[in-house]
C-alpha atoms as a PDB file:
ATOM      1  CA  UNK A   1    -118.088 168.529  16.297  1.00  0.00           C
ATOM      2  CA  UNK A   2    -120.208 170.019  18.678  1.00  0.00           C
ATOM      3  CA  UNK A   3    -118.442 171.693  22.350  1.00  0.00           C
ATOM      4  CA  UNK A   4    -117.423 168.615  24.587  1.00  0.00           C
ATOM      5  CA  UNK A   5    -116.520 169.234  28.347  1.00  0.00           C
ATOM      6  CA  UNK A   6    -114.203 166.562  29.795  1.00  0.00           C
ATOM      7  CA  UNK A   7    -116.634 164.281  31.043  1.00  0.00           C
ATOM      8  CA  UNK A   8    -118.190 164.200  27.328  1.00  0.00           C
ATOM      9  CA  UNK A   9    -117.512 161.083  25.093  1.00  0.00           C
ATOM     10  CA  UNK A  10    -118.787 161.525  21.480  1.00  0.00           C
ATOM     11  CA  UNK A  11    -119.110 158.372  19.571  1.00  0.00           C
ATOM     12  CA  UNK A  12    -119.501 158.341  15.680  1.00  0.00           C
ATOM     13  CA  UNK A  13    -120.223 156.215  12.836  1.00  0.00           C
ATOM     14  CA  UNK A  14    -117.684 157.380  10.107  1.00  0.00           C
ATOM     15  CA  UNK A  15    -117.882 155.473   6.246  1.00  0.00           C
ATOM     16  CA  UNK A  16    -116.154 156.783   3.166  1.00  0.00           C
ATOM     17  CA  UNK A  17    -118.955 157.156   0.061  1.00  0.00           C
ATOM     18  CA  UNK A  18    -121.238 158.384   3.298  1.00  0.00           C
ATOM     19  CA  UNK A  19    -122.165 161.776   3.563  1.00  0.00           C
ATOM     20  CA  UNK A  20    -123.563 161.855   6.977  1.00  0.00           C
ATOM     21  CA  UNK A  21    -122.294 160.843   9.735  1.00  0.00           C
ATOM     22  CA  UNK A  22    -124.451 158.938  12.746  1.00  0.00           C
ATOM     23  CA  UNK A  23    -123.286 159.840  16.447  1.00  0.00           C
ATOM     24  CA  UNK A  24    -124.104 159.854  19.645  1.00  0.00           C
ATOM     25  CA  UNK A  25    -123.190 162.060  22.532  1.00  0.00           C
ATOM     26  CA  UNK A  26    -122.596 160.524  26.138  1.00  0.00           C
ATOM     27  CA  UNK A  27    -122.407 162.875  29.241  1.00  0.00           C
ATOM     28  CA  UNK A  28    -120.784 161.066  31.668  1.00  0.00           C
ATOM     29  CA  UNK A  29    -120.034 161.738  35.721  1.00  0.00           C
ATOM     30  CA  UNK A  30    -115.980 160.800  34.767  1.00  0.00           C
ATOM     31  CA  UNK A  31    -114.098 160.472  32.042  1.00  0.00           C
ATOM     32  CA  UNK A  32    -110.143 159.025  32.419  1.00  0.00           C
ATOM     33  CA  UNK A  33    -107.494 158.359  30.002  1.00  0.00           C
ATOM     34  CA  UNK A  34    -105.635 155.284  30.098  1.00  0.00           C
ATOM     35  CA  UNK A  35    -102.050 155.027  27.927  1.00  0.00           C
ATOM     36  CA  UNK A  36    -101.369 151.551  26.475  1.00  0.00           C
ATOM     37  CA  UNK A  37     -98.960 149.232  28.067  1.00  0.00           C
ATOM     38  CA  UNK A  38     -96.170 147.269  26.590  1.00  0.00           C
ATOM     39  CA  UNK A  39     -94.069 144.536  26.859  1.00  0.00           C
ATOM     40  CA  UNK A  40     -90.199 144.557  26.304  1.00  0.00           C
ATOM     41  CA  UNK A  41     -88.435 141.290  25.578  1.00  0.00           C
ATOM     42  CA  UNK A  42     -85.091 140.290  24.333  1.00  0.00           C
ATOM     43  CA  UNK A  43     -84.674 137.223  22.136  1.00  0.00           C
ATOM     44  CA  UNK A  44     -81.490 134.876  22.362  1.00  0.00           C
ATOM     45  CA  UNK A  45     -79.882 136.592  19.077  1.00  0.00           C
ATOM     46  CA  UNK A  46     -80.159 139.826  21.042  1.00  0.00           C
ATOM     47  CA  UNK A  47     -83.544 141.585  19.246  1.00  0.00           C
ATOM     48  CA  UNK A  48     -86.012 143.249  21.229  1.00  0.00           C
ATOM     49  CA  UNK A  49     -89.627 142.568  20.498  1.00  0.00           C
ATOM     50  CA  UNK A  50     -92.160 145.058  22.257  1.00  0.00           C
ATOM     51  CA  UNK A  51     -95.907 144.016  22.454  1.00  0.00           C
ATOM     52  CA  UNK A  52     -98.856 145.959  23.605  1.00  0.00           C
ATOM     53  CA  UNK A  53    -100.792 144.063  26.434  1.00  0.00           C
ATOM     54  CA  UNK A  54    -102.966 146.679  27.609  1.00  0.00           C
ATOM     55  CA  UNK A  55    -104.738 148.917  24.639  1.00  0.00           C
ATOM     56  CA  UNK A  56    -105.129 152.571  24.959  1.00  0.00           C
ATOM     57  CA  UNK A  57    -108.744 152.790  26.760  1.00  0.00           C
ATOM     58  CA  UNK A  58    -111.288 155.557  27.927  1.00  0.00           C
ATOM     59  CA  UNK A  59    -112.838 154.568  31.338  1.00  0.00           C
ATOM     60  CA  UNK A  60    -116.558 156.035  31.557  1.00  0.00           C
ATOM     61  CA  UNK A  61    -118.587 156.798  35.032  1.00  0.00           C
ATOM     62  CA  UNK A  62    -121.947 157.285  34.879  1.00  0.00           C
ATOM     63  CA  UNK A  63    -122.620 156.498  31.154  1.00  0.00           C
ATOM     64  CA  UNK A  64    -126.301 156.839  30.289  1.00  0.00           C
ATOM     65  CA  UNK A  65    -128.890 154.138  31.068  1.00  0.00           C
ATOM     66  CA  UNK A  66    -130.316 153.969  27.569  1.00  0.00           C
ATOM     67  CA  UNK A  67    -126.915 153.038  25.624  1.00  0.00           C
ATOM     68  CA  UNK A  68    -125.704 149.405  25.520  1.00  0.00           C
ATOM     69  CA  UNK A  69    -122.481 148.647  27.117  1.00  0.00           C
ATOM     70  CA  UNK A  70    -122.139 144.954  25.514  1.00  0.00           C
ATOM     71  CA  UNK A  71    -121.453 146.182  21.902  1.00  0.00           C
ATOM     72  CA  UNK A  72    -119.426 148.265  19.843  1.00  0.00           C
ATOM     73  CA  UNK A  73    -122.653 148.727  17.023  1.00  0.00           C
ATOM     74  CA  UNK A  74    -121.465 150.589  13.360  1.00  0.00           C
ATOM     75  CA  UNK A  75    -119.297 153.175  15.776  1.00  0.00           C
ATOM     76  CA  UNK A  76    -116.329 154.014  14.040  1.00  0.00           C
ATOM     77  CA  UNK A  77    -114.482 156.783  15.994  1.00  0.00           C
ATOM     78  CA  UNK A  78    -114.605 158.287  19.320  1.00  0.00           C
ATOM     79  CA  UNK A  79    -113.954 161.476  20.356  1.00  0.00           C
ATOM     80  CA  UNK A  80    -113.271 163.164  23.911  1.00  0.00           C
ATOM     81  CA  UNK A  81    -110.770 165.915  25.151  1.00  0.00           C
ATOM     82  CA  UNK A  82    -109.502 163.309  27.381  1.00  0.00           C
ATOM     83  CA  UNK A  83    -107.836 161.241  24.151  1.00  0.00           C
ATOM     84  CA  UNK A  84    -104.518 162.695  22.920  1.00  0.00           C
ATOM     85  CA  UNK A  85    -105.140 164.043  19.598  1.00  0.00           C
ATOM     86  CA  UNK A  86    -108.366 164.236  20.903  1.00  0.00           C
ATOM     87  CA  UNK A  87    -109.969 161.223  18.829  1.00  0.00           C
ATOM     88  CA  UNK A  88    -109.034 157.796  18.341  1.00  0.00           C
ATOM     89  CA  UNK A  89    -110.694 154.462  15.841  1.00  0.00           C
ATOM     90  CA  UNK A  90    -112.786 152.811  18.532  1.00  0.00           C
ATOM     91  CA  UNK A  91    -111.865 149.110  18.794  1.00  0.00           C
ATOM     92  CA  UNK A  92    -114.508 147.841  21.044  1.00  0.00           C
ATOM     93  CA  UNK A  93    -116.972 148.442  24.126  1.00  0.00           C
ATOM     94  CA  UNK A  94    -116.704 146.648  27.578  1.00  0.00           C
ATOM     95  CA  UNK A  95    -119.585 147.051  30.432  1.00  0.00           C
ATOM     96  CA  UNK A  96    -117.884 147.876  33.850  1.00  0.00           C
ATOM     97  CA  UNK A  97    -118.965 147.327  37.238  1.00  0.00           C
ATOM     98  CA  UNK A  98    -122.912 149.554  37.284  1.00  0.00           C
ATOM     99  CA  UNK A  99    -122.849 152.450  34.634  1.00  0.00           C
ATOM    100  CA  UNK A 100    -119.405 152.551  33.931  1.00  0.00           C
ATOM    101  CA  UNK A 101    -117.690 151.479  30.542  1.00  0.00           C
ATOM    102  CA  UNK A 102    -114.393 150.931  28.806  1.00  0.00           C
ATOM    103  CA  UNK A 103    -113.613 152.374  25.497  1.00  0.00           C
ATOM    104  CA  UNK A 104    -110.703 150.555  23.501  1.00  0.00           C
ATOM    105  CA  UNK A 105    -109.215 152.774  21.092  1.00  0.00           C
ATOM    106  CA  UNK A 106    -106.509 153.346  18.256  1.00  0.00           C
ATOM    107  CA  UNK A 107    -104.795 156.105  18.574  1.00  0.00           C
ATOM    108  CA  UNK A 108    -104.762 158.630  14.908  1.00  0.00           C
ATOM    109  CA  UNK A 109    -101.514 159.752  14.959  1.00  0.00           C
END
């Protein structure tokens, strides 16, 4: 992996029997972190059940004009200093309002 600054988001293409590996580097104008939410609920028999309703998510500023925000492509993994662990398997791609994009992730333990 090449040097990264914070704002950096490095997206790669990662296949087993594969020897390279396709990526792509995004510089950004802000990079943010967001932690995954969850739901806590008790059943009648006393259980608790937690779901997550809000996946663990990179929010991009300023993402370059020339990559598409509407899909995920053969992307794999992404990797930024912002993620704990700093990478994550990337789930999916969402546009946001102008240049800005949201990264869905699962965090590699």
């Amino acid at each position: 992996m090449s040097p990264q600054d914070e704002n950096t988001i490095r997206l790669e293409g990662r296949f087993v029997g594969r020897g390279d590996t396709p990526s792509i580097t995004l510089r950004c104008s802000a990079v943010a972190f967001l932690q995954a939410e969850y739901s806590t609920r008790s059943g009648a028999d006393g259980s608790t059940m937690r779901s997550m309703i809000v996946e663990p998510s990179l929010f991009a500023v300023g993402v370059p004009s020339d990559f598409d925000r509407y899909r995920k492509g053969d992307w794999t993994h992404i990797v930024c200093l912002q993620i704990p662990g700093r990478e994550a398997e990337l789930r999916g791609v969402f546009p946001v309002d102008g240049d800005g994009a949201r990264f869905t992730m699962r965090l590699i333990d």
